[in-house]
Protein backbone atom coordinates (compact mmCIF):
# COMPACT_ATOMS: atom_id res chain seq x y z
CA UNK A 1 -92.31 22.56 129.44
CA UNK A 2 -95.10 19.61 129.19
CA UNK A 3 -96.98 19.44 125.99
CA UNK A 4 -98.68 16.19 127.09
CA UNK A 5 -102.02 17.68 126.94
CA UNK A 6 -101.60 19.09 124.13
CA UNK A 7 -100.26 16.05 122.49
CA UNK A 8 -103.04 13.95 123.74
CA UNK A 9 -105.75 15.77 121.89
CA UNK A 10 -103.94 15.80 118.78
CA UNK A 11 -103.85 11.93 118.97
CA UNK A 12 -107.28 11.81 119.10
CA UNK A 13 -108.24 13.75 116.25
CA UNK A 14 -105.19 11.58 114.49
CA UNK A 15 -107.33 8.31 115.86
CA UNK A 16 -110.78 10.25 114.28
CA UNK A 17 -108.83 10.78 110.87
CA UNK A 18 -109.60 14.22 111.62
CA UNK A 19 -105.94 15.71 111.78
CA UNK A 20 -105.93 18.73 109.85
CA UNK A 21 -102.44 19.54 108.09
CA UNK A 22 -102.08 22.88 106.28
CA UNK A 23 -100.88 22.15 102.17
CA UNK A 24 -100.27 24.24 99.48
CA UNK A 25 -101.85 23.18 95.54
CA UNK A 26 -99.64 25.17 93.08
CA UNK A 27 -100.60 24.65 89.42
CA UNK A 28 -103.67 22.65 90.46
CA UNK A 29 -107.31 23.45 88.81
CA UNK A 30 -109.44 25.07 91.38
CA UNK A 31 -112.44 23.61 92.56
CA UNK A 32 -111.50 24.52 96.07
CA UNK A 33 -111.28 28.24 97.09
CA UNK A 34 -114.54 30.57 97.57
CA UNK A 35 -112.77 32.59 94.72
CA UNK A 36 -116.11 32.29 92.90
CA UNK A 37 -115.59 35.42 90.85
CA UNK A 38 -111.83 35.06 90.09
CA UNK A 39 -111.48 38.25 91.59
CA UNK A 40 -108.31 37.16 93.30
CA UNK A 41 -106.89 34.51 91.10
CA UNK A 42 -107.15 36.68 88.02
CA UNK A 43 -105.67 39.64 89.44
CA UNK A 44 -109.03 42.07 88.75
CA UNK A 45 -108.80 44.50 91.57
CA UNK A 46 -104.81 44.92 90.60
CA UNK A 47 -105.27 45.42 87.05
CA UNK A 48 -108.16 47.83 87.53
CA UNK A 49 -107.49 51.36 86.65
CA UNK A 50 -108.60 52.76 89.77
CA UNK A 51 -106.58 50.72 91.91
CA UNK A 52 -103.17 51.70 90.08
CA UNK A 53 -103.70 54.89 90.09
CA UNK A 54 -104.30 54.96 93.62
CA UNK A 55 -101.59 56.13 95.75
CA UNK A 56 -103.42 54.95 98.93
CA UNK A 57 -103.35 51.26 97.56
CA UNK A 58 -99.87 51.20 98.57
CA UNK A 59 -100.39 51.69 102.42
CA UNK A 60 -100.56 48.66 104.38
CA UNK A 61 -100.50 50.25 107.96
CA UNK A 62 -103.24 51.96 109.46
CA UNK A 63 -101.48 53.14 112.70
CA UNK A 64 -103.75 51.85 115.31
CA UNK A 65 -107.51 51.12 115.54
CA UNK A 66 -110.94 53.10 114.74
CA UNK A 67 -111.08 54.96 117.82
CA UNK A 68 -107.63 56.13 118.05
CA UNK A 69 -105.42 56.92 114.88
CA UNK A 70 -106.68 54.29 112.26
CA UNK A 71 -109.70 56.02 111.31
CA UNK A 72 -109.50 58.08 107.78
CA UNK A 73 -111.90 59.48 105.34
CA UNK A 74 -111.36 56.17 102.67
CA UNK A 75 -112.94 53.76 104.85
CA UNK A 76 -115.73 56.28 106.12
CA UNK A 77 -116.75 56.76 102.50
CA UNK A 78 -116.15 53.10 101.62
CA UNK A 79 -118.71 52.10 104.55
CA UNK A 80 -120.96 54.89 102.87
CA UNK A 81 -120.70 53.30 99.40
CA UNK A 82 -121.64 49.82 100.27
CA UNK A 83 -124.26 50.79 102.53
CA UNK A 84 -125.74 52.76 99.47
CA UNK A 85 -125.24 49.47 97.23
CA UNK A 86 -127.37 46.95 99.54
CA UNK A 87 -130.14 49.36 100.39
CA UNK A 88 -129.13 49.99 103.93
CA UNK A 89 -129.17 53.24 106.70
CA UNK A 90 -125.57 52.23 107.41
CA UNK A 91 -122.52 49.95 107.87
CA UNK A 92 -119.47 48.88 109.49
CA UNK A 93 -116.37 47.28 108.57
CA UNK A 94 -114.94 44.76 110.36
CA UNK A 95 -111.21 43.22 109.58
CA UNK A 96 -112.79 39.73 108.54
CA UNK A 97 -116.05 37.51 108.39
CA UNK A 98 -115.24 36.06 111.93
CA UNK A 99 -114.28 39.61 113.65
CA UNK A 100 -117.62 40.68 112.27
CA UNK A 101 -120.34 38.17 114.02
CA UNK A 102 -118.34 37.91 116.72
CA UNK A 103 -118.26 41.26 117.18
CA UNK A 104 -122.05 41.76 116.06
CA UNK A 105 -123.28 38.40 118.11
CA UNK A 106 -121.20 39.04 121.05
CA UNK A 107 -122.24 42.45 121.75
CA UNK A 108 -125.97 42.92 120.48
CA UNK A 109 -127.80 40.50 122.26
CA UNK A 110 -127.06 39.93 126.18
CA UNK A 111 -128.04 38.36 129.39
CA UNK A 112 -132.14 37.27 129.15
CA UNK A 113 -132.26 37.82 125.32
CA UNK A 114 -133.01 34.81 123.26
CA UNK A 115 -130.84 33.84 119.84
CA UNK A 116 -131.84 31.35 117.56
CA UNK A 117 -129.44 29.83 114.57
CA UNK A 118 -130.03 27.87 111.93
CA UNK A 119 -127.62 24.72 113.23
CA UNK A 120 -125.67 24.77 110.15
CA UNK A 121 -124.60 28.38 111.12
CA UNK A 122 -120.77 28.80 110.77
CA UNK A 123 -118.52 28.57 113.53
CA UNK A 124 -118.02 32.29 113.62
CA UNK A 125 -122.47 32.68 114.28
CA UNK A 126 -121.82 30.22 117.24
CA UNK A 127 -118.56 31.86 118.86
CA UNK A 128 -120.46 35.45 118.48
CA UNK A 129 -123.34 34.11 120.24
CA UNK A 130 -121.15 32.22 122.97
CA UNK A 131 -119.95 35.10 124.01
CA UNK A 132 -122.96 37.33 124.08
CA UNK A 133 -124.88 35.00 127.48
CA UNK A 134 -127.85 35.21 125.84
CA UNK A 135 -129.86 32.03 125.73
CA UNK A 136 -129.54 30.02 122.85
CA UNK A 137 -130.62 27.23 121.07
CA UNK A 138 -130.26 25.81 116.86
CA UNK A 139 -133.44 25.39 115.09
CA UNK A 140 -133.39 22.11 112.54
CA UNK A 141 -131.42 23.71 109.09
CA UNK A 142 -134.29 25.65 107.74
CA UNK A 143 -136.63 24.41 109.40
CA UNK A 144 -139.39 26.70 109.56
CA UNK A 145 -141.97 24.53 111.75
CA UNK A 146 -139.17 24.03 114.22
CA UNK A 147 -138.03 27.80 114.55
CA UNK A 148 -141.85 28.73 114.54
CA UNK A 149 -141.80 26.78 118.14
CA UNK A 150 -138.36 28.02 119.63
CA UNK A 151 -139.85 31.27 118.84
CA UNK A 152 -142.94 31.07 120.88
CA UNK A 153 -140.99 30.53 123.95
CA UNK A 154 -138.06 32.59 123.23
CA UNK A 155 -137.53 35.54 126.14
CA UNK A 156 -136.01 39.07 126.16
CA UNK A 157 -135.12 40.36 123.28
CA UNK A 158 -135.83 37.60 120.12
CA UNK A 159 -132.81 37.57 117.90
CA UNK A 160 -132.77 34.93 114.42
CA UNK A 161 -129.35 34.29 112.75
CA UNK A 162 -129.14 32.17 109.28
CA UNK A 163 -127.05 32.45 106.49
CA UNK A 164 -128.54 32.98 103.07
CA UNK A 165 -126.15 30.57 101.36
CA UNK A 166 -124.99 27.62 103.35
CA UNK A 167 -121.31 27.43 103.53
CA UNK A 168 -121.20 23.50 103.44
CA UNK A 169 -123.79 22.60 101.74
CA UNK A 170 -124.67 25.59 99.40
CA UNK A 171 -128.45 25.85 99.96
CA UNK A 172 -130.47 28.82 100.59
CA UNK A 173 -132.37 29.91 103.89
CA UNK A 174 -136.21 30.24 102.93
CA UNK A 175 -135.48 33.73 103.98
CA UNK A 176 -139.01 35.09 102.98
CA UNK A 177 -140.80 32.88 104.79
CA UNK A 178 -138.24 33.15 108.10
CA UNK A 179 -138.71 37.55 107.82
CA UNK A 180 -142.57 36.64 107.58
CA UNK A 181 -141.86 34.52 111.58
CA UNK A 182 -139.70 37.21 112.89
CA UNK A 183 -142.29 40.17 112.01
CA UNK A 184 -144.82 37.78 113.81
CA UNK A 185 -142.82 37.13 116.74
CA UNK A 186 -141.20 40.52 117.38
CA UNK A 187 -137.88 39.13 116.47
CA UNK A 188 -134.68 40.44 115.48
CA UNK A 189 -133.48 39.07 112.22
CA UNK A 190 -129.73 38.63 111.38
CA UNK A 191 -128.51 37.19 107.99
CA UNK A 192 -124.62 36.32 106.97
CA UNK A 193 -124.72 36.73 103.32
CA UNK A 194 -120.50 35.53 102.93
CA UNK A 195 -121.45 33.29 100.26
CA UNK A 196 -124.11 35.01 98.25
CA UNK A 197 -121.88 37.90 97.90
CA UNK A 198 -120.96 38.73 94.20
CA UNK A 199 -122.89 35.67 93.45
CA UNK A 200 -126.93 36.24 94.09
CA UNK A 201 -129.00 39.07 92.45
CA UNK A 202 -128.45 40.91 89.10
CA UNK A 203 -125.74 42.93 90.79
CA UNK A 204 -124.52 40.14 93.37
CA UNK A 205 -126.22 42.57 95.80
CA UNK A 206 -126.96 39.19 97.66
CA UNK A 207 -129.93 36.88 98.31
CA UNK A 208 -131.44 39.47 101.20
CA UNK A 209 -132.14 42.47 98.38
CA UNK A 210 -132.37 39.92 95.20
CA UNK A 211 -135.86 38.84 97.53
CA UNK A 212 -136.63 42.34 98.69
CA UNK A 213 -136.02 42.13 102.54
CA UNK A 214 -133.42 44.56 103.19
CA UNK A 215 -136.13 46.24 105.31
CA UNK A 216 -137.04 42.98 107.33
CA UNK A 217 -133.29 42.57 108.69
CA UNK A 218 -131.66 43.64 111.38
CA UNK A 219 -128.56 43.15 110.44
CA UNK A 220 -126.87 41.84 107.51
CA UNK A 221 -123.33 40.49 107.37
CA UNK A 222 -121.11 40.99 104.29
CA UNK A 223 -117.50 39.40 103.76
CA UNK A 224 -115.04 40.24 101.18
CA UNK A 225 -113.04 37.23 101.37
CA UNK A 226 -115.19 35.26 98.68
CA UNK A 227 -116.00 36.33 95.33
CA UNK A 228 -115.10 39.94 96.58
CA UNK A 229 -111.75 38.79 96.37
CA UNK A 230 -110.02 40.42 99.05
CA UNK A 231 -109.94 40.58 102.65
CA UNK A 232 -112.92 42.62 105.54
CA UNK A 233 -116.64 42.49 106.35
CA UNK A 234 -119.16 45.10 106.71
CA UNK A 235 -122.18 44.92 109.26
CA UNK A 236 -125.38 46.60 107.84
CA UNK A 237 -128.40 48.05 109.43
CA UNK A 238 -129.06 51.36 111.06
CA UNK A 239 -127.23 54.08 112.45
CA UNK A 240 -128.05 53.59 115.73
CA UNK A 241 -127.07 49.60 115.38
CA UNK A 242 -123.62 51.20 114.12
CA UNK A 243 -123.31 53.61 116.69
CA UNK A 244 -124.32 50.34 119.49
CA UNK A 245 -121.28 48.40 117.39
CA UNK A 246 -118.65 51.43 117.90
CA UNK A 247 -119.08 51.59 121.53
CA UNK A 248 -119.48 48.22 122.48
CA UNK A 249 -118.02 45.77 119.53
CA UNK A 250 -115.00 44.24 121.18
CA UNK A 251 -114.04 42.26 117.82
CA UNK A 252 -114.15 46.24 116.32
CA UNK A 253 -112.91 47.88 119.33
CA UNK A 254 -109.63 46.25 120.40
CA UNK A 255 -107.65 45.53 116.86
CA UNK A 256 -106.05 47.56 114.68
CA UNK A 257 -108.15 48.85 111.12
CA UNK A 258 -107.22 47.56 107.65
CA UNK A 259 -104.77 49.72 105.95
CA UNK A 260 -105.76 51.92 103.03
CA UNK A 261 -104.51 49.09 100.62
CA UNK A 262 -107.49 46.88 102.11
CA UNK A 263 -110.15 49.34 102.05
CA UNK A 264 -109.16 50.53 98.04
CA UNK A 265 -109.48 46.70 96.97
CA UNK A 266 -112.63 46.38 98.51
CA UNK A 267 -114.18 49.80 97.09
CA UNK A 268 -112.77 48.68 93.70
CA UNK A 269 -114.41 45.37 93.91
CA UNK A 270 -117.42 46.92 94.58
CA UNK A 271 -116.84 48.33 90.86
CA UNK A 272 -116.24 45.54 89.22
CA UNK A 273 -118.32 42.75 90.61
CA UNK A 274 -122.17 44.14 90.12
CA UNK A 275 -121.19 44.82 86.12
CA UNK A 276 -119.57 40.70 85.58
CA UNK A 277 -122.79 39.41 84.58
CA UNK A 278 -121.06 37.25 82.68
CA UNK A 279 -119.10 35.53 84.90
CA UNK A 280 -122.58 35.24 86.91
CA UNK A 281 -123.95 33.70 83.77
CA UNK A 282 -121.44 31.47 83.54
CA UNK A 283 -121.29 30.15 86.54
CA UNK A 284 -124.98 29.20 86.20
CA UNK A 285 -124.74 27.35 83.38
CA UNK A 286 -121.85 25.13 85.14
CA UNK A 287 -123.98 24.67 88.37
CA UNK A 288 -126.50 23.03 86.34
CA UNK A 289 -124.19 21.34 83.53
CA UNK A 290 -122.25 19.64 86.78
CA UNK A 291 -125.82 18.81 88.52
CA UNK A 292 -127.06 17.17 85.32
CA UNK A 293 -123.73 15.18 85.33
CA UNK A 294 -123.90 11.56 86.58
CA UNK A 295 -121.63 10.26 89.25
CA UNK A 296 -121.93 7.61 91.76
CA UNK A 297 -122.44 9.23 95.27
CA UNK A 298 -124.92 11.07 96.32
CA UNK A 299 -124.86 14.68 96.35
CA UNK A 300 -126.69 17.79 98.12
CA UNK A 301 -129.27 19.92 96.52
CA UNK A 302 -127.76 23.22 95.46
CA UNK A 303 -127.88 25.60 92.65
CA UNK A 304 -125.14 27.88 93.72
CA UNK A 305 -121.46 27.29 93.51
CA UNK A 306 -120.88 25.10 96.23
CA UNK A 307 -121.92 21.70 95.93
CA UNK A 308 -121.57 18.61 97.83
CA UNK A 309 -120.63 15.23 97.19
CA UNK A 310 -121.29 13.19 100.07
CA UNK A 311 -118.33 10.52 100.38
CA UNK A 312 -119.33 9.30 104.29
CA UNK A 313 -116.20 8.66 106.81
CA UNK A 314 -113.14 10.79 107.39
CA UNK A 315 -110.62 7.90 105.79
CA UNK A 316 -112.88 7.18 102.55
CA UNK A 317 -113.46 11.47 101.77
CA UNK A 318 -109.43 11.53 102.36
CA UNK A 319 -108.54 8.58 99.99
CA UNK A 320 -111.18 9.88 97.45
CA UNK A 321 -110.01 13.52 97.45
CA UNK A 322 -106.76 12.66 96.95
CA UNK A 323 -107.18 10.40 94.50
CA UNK A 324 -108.99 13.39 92.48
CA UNK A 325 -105.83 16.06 93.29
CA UNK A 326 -103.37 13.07 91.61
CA UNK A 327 -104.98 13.99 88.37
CA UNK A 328 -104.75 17.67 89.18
CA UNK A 329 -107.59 19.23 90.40
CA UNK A 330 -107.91 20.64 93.41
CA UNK A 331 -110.92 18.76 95.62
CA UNK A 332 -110.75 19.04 99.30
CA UNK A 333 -112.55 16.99 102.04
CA UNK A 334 -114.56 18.12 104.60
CA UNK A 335 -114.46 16.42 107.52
CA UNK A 336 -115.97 15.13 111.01
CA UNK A 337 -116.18 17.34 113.25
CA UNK A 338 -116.70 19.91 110.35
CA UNK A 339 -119.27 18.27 109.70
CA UNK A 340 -121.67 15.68 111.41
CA UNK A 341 -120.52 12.26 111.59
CA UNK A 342 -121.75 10.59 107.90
CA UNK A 343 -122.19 13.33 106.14
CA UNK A 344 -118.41 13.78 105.39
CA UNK A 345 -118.21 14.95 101.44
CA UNK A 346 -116.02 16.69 99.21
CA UNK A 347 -117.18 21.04 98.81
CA UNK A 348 -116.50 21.39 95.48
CA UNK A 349 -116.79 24.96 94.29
CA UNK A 350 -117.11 26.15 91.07
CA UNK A 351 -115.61 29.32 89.59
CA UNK A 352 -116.35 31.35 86.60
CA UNK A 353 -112.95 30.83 85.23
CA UNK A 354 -113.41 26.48 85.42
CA UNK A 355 -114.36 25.38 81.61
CA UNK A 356 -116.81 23.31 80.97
CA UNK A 357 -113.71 20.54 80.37
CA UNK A 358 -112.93 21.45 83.70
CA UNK A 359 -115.82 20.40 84.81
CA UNK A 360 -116.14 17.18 82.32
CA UNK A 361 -112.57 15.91 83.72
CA UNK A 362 -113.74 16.33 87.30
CA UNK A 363 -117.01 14.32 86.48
CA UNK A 364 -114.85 12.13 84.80
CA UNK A 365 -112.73 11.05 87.87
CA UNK A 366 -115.76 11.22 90.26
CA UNK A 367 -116.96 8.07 88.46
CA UNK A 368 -113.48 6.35 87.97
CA UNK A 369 -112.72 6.32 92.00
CA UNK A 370 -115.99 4.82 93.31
């Protein structure tokens, strides 16, 4: 069989030093993964108490999907439980981040509606909305001015899609002042909240309810693959939004559920996460000991976990990141087409179980490799 075709693209991205390669980084210190709890890399839904003693934890087949024999009272009261945590009428759970806005983009709005995304929207946002044939069209990253004008034009049914936290660069949507557009304009607001999960509010309720606009949203979008710790999403808004989802969610429809082993890690994270104000605390104060650090690039504004150091072109954020991982810390690059041409960087992400000499090494060889 001819692979030309195939084989030509991959020569391009190889010609773009854009060729991704999958790696492993055993024994390395993590500055890398969206662990930002150490949920996972700590082991704290195993060693919890109510996970051991749960003979359910042990299933890793649900038989088939929601709407034919993979339905069972856990999940149903697991849905309940979170919906109860961030304020909302109801939810959904989805088997990942991407299933869910695919499955929520792609089915909610349709032909003659109108969705408009912040552009720094992940990839999952734009797929969802792909497939939905609404119109579309990215407003400038939080850009108020610039959404105020899409919206005045905007047809159908007005839909508004952001994250809270920014998954490359680790901002935060001026969600107040967005909810205070959409109530003007009639429209629809939908916010991912992946990375402010665990992380935002007291509780890590998120950015939505730490501002008080669980009532302005639409929809909100919760993963469990980030400081969580585990694996699943959940859709939130009313029950007639997760009735809509049930029917017509292809992403929800057409696969198989998460096993009961899934579902118990993610109710027992829900335990454990809105009590680790510690590890909340803690992560703070390396946000802003790393922000006060000096090092010779420039670097995005962000007070959350995720910050970027821009290091511009594919070949220089490859040579500098793995310069870093030589001394043992794990730094990965992100990349064109990940993101826009110049604004290559390394995401480093901090974790509540980095030390502050961590933190000081990783400073340390920032300023040695410029």
């Amino acid at each position: 069989m001819q692979e030309g075709f195939l084989k030509d693209k991959l020569n391009e991205r190889k010609a773009e030093q854009a060729f991704r390669q999958l790696k492993t980084t055993e024994g390395m210190v993590d500055f890398c993964s969206n662990d930002y709890l150490g949920m996972a890399t700590c082991g704290l839904i195993e060693k919890a108490g109510s996970f051991r003693q749960n003979p359910s934890a042990l299933r890793h087949g649900s038989g088939g999907s929601r709407l034919l024999a993979g339905n069972y009272p856990l999940i149903e009261e697991t849905e309940r439980l979170l919906a109860a945590f961030h304020q909302a009428p109801a939810g959904l759970i989805y088997n990942s981040g991407y299933d869910a806005n695919v499955g929520l983009l792609g089915a909610v709005p349709r032909r003659g509606d109108t969705v408009l995304y912040d552009f720094l929207s992940h990839a999952s946002i734009r797929d969802g909305i792909r497939l939905s044939f609404a119109q579309s069209s990215s407003f400038g990253h939080n850009d108020l001015g610039d959404l105020e004008k899409k919206l005045k034009s905007a047809s159908g049914n007005k839909f508004v899609v952001t994250e809270s936290v920014f998954s490359m660069d680790g901002d935060k949507a001026p969600l107040t002042d967005i909810a205070v557009l959409c109530k003007h304009y009639q429209a629809h607001l939908v916010v991912d909240e992946a990375h402010a999960t665990g992380i935002i509010g007291a509780r890590g309720e998120g950015l939505v309810q730490h501002l008080g606009l669980q009532s302005s949203c639409f929809a909100r979008v919760h993963t469990f693959g980030k400081a969580v710790g585990c694996h699943g999403a959940i859709v939130l808004g009313s029950e007639t939004l997760r009735d809509y989802l049930v029917n017509f969610s292809r992403s929800f429809i057409y696969t198989t559920a998460l096993p009961q082993a899934s579902i118990t890690a993610i109710k027992v994270s829900y335990e454990l996460f809105p009590a680790m104000e510690g590890a909340r605390d803690h992560l703070i104060t390396l946000v802003k000991r790393f922000r006060d650090k000096p090092v010779p690039f420039e670097r995005l504004r962000s007070d959350t976990p995720i910050q970027a150091v821009l290091v511009p072109g594919n070949e220089q954020a490859r040579l500098v990141s793995r310069i870093i991982q030589e001394r043992g810390l794990d730094v990965r690059p992100i990349l064109y087409p990940t993101v826009p041409k110049g604004l290559e960087r390394l995401r480093i992400v901090l974790h509540s179980f980095n030390t502050s000499e961590e933190l000081d090494l990783l400073a340390g060889c920032l300023n040695e490799v410029k």
